[in-house]
C-alpha atoms as a PDB file:
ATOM      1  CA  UNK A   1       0.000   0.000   0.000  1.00  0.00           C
ATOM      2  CA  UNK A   2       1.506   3.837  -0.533  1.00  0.00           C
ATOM      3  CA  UNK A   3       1.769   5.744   2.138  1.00  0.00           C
ATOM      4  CA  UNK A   4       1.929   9.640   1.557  1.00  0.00           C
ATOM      5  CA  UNK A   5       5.492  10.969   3.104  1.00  0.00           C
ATOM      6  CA  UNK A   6       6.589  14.306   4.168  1.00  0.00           C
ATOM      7  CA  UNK A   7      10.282  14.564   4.234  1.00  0.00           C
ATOM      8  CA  UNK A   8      11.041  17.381   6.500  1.00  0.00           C
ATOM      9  CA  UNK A   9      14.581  18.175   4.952  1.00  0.00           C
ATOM     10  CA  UNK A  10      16.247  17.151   1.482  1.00  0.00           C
ATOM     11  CA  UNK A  11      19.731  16.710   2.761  1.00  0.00           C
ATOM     12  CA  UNK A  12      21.970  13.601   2.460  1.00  0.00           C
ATOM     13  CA  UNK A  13      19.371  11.656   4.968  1.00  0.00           C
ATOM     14  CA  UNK A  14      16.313  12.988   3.291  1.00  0.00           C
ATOM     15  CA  UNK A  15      17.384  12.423  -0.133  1.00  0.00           C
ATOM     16  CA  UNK A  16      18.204   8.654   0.354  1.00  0.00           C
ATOM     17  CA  UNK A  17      15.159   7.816   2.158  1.00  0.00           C
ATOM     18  CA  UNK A  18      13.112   9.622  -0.154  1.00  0.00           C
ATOM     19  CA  UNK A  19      14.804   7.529  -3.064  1.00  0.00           C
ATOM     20  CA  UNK A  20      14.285   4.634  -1.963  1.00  0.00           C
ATOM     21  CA  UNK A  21      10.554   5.273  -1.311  1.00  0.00           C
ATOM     22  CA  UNK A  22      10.026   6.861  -4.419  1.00  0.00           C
ATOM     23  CA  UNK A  23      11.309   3.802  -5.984  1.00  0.00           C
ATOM     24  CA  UNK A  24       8.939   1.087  -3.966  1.00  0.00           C
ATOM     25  CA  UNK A  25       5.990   3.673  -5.319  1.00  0.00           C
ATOM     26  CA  UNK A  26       4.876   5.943  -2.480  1.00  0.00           C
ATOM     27  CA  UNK A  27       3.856   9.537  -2.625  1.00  0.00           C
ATOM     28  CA  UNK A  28       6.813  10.666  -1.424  1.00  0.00           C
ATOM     29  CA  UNK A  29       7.412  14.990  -0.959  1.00  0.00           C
ATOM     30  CA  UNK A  30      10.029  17.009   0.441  1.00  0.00           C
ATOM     31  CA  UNK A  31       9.713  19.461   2.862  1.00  0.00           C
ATOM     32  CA  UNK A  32      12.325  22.415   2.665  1.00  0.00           C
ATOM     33  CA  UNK A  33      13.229  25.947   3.388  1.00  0.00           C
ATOM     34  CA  UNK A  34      12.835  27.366  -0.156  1.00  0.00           C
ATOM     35  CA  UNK A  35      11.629  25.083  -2.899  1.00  0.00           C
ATOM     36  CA  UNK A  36      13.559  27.139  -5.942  1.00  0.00           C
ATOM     37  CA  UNK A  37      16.552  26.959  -4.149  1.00  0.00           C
ATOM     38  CA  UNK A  38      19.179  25.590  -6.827  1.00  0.00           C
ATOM     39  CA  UNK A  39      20.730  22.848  -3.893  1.00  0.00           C
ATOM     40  CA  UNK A  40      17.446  21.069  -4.449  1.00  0.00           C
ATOM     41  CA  UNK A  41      18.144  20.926  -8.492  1.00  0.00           C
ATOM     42  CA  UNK A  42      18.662  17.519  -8.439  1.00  0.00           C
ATOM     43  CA  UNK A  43      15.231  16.566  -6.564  1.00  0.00           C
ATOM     44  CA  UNK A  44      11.761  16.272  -8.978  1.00  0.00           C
ATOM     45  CA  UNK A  45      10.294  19.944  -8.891  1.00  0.00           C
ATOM     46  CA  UNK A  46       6.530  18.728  -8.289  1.00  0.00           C
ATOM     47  CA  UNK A  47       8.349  17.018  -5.184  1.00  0.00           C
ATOM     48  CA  UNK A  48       9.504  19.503  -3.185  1.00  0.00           C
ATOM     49  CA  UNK A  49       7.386  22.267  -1.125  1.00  0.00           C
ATOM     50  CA  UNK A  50       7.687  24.425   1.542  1.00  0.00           C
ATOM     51  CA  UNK A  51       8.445  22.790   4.869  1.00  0.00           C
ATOM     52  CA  UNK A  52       5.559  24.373   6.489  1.00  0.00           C
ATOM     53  CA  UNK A  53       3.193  22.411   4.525  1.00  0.00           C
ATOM     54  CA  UNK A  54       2.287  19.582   6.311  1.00  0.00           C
ATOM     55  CA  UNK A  55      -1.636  18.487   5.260  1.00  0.00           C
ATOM     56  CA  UNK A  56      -2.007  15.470   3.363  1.00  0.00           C
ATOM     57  CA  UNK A  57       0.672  13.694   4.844  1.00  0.00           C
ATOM     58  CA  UNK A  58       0.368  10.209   6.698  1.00  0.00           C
ATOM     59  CA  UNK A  59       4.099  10.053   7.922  1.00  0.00           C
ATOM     60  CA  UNK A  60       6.248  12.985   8.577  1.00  0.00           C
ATOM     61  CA  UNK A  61      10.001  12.390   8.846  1.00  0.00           C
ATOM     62  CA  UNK A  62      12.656  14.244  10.392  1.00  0.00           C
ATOM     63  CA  UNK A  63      16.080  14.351   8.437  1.00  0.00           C
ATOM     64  CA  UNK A  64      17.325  17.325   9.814  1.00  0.00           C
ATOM     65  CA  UNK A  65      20.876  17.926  11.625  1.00  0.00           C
ATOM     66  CA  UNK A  66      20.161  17.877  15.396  1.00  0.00           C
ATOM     67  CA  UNK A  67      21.441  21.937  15.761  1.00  0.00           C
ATOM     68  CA  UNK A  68      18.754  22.502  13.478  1.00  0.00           C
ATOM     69  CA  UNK A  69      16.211  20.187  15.098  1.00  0.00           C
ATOM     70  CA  UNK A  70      16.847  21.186  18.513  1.00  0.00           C
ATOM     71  CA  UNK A  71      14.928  24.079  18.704  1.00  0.00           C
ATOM     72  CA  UNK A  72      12.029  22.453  17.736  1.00  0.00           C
ATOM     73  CA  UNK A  73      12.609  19.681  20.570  1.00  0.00           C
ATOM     74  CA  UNK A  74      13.416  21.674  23.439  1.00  0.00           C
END
């Protein structure tokens, strides 16, 4: 069954996970800062969106350094 994924963070992490569920046919998205950002060329377009949009998703992931998810933790 697909699941619907929000990556929160296109990174190393991010990028590998969502890969590999890409490729085993869920409805995968990344969640990042600025979607026209040119580090994100390499992603599908139509993939990526800004991280504060969150509806839709069924699992949200976390593939953020730790000094960046701190904040959010504390």
């Amino acid at each position: 069954m697909a699941r619907r994924i929000l990556i929160l963070g296109a990174g190393n992490v991010g990028q590998a996970l969502g890969g590999r569920w890409l490729a085993c046919g869920h409805d995968v998205r990344f969640g990042v800062p600025d979607p026209n950002n040119p580090k994100y060329a390499n992603l599908p377009a139509e993939r990526l969106q800004p991280a504060s949009e969150r509806r839709g998703a069924e699992i949200v992931v976390l593939a953020t350094p730790y000094a960046v998810a701190a904040g959010a933790l504390c």
